[in-house]
Protein backbone atom coordinates (compact mmCIF):
# COMPACT_ATOMS: atom_id res chain seq x y z
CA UNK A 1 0.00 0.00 0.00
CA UNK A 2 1.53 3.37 -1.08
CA UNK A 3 0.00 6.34 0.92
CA UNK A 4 0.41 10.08 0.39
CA UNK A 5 -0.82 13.21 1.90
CA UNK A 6 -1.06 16.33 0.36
CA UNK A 7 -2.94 19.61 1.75
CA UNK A 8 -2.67 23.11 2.25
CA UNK A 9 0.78 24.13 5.11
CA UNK A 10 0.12 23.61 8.87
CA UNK A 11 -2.78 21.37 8.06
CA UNK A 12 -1.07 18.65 10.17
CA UNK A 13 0.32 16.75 6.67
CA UNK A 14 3.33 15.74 8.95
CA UNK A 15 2.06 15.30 12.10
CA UNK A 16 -0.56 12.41 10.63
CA UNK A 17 2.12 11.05 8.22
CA UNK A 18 4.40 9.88 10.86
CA UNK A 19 2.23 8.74 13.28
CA UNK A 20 0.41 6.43 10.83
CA UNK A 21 3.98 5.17 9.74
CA UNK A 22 4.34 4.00 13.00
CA UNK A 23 1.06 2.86 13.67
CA UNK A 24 1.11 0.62 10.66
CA UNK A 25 5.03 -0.77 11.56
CA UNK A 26 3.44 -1.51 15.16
CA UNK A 27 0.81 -3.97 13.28
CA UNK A 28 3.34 -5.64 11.60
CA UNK A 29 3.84 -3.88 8.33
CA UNK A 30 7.23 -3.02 6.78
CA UNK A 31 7.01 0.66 6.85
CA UNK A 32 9.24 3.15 4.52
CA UNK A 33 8.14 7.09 5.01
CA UNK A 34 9.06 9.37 2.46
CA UNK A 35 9.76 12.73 3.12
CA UNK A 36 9.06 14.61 0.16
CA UNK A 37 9.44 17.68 0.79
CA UNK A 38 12.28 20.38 -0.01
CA UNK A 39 11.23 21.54 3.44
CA UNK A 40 12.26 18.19 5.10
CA UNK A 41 10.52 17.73 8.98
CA UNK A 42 9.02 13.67 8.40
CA UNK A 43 12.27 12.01 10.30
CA UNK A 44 11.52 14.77 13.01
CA UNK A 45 8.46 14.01 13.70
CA UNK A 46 9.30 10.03 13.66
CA UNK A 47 11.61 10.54 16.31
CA UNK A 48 15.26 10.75 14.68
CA UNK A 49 17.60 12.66 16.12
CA UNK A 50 17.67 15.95 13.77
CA UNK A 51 21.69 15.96 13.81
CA UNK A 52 21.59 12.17 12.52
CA UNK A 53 19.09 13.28 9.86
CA UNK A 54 21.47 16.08 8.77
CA UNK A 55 24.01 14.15 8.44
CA UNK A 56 22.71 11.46 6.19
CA UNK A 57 21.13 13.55 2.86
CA UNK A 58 18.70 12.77 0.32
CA UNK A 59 18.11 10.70 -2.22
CA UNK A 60 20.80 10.95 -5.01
CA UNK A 61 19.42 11.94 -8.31
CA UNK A 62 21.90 9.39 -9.71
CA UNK A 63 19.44 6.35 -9.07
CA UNK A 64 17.20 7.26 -11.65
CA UNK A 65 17.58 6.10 -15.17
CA UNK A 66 15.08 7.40 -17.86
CA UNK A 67 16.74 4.75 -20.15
CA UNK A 68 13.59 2.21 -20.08
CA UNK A 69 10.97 5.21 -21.72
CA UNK A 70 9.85 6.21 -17.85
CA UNK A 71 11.38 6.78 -14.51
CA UNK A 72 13.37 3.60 -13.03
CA UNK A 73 15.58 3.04 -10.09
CA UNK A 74 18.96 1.74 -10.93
CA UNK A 75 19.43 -0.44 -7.86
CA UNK A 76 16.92 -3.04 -6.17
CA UNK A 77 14.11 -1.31 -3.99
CA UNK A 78 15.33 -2.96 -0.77
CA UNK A 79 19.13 -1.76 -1.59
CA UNK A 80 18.08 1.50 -2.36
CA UNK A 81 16.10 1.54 0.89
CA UNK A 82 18.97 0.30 3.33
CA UNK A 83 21.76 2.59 1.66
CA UNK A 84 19.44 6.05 1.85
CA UNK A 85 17.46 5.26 4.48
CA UNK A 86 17.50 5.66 8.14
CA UNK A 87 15.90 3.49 11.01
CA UNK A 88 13.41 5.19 13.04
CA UNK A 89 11.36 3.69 16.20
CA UNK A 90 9.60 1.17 15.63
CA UNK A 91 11.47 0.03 12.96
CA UNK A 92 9.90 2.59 10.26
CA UNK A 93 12.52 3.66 7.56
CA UNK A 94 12.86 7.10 6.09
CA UNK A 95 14.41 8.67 3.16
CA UNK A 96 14.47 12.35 2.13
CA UNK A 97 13.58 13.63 -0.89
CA UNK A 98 16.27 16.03 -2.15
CA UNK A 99 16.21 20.00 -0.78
CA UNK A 100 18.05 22.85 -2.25
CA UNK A 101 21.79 23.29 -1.47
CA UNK A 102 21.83 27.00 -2.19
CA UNK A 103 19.66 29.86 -3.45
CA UNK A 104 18.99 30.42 -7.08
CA UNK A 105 19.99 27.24 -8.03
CA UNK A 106 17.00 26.13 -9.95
CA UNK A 107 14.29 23.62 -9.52
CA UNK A 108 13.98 20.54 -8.21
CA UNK A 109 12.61 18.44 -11.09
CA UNK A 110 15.19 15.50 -10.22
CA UNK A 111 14.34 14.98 -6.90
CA UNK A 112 10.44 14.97 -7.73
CA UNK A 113 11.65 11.90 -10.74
CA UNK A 114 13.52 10.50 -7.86
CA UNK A 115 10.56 10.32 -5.16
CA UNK A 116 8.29 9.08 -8.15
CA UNK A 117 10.63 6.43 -9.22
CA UNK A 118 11.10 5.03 -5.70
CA UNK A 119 7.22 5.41 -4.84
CA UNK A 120 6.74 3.17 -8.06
CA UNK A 121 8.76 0.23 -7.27
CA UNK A 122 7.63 0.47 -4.04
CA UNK A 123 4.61 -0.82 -5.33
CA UNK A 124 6.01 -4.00 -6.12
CA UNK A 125 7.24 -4.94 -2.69
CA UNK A 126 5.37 -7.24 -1.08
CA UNK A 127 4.32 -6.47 2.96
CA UNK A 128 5.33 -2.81 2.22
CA UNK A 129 3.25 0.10 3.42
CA UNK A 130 5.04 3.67 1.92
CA UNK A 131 3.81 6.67 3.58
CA UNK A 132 4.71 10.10 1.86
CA UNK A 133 4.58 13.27 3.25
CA UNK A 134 4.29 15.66 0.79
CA UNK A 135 4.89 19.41 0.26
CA UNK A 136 1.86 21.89 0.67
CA UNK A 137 2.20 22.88 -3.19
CA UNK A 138 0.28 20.92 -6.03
CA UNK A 139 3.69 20.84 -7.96
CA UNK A 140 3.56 17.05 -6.57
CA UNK A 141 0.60 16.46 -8.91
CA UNK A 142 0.92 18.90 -11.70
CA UNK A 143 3.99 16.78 -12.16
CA UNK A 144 2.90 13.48 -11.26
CA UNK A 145 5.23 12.56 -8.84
CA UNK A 146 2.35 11.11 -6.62
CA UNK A 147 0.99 9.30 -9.49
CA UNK A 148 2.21 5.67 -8.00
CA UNK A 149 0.24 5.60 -4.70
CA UNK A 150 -2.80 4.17 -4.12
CA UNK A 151 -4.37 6.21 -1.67
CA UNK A 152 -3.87 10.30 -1.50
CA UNK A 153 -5.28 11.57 1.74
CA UNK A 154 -5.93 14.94 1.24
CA UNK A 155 -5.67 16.53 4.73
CA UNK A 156 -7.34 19.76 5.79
CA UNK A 157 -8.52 21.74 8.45
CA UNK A 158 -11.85 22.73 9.04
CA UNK A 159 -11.56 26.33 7.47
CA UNK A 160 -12.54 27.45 4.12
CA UNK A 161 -9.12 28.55 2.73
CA UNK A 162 -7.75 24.75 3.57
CA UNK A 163 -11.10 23.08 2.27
CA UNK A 164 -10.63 25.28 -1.14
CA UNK A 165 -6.81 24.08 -1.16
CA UNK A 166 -7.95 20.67 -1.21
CA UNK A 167 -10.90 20.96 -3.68
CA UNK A 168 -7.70 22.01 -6.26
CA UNK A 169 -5.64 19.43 -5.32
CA UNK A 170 -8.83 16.48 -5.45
CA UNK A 171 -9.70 17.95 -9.43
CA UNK A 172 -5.83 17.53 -10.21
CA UNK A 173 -5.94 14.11 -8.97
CA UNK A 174 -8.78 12.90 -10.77
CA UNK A 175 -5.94 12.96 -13.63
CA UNK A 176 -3.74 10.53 -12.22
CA UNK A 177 -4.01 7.07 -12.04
CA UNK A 178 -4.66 7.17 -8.16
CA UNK A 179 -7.92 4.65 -7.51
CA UNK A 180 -8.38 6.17 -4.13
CA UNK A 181 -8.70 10.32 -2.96
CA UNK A 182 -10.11 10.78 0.16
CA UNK A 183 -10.35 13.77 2.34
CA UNK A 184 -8.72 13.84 6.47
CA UNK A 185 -10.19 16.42 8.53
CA UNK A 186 -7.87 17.73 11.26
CA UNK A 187 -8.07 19.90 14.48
CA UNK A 188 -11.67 19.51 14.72
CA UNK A 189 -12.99 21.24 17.39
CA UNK A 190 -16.83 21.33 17.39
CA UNK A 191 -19.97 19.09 15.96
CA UNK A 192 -20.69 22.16 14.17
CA UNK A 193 -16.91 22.23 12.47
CA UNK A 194 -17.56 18.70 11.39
CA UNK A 195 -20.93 19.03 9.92
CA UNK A 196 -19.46 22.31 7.97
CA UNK A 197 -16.71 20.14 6.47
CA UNK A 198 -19.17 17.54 6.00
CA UNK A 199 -21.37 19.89 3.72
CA UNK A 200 -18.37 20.96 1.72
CA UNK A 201 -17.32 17.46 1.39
CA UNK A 202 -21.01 16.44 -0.53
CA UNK A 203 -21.39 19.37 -2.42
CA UNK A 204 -18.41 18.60 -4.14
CA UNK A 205 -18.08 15.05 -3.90
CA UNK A 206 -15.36 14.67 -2.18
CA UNK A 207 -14.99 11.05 0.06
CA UNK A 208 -14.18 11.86 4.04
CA UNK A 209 -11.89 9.06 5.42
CA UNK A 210 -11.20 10.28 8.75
CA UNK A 211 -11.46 13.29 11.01
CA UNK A 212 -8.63 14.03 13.99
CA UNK A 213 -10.14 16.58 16.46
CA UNK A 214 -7.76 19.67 17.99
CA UNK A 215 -5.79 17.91 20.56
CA UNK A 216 -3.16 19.87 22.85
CA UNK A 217 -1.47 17.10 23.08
CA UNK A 218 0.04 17.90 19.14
CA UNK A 219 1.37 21.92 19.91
CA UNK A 220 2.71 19.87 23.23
CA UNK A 221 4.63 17.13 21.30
CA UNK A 222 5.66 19.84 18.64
CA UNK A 223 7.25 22.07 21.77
CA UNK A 224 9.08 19.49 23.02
CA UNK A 225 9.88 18.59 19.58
CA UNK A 226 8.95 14.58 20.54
CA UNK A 227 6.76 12.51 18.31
CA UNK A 228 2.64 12.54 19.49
CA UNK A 229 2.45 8.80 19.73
CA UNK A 230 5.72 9.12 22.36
CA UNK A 231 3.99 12.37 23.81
CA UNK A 232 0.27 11.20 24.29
CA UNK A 233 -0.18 7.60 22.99
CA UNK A 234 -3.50 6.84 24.76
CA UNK A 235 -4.53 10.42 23.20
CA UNK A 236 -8.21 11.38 20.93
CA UNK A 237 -5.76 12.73 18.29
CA UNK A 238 -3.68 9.20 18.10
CA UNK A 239 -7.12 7.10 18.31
CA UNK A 240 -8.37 8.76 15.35
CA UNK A 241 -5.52 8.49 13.53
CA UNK A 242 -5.21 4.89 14.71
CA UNK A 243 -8.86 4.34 13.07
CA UNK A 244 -8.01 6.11 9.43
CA UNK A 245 -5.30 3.71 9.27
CA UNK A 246 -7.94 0.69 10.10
CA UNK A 247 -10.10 2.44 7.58
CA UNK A 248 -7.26 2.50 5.21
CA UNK A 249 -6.93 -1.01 5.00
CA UNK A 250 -10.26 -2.29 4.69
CA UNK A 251 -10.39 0.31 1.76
CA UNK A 252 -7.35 -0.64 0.04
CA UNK A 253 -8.20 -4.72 0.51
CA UNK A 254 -11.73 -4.37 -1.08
CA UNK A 255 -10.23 -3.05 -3.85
């Protein structure tokens, strides 16, 4: 199962992403995260030392070939994995999409091949659930980079600036190949916030998956820069996140 999750910034994109990579390790899946974005903050929020993740980079540009027509790795998935990638609790492994070095340098069209080349042979590993975190920019779809996973989880928060953000990003990825786009509703704080989202959702037919309500317990975890499932794991904002992953997989196997 390849997951990704796009949204508008601060909508918690990062926050959900890491906690359901370690939710689904915990039940037994082999995890990799992907951080892709220039911005990097996935291994953070795993729990990896920030001076260990500075040390070890990004993905090289140099494992993809466009020799075969499309995008391809140059190396076996698992190698690629184990050479790029670090460990992080519970046994989740992360890899970092490529960030600028320096200013005015150009884009980053290589690293976007790269995460799309890795997300795609991802799909062939067996027992493998890839989690992407992806930047708050549609660039990931207007160049297709997401176009390998199965599921995009459009996060948002229950405002109309982050609904609208979505709304873009769901039209864009009715063009892609993606057989599931579904929307995650976070910092919920109110009946009345849900049932507004809710309304938004119908009118414009988008699916809700799951909805995370406002929790403390996240700005806590994010001041003492710890993980939420280390800082609250018996938490409403880990349940529901616990439950979108359950809801995950019963969509993805009825497939």
């Amino acid at each position: 199962m390849r997951i990704a999750l796009a949204g508008k910034g601060g909508a918690g994109k990062t926050t959900i992403s890491a906690t359901l990579a370690r939710l689904k390790a915990r039940a037994g899946a082999q995890v990799v995260a992907i951080d892709a974005d220039s911005n990097p903050n996935l291994g953070t929020a795993l729990g990896i030392d920030p001076e260990l993740l500075a040390r070890s980079g990004s993905l090289p540009f140099s494992l993809v070939s466009r020799r075969l027509g499309s995008a391809a790795l140059t190396a076996p998935i698992d190698e690629v994995v184990r050479t790029h990638g670090l460990e992080g609790p519970d046994g989740v492994r992360v890899v970092s999409m490529g960030a600028p070095g320096h200013a005015d340098e150009g884009c980053l069209c290589s690293a976007h091949v790269t995460v799309s080349a890795l997300l795609s042979d991802l799909g062939g590993a067996p027992g493998t659930v890839a989690v992407v975190d992806m930047e708050a920019s549609p660039e990931h779809l207007s160049r297709g980079t997401a176009r390998h996973a199965d599921v995009l989880l459009l996060v948002t928060e229950p405002y109309f600036r982050s609904l609208e953000a979505v709304r873009r990003l769901a039209e864009l990825a009715t063009e892609l190949p993606i057989e599931t786009v579904a929307v995650v509703v976070n910092k919920v704080r109110s009946a009345a916030e849900s049932e507004a989202v809710a309304d938004f959702c119908d009118r414009h037919g988008l699916t809700r998956l799951g909805e995370v309500p406002w929790s403390d317990d996240v700005t806590r975890a994010d001041q003492a820069a710890r993980p939420l499932l280390d800082t609250a794991p018996d938490g409403a904002a880990v349940a529901a996140i616990a439950e979108l992953s359950t809801r995950l997989q019963q969509t993805v196997s009825v497939r």
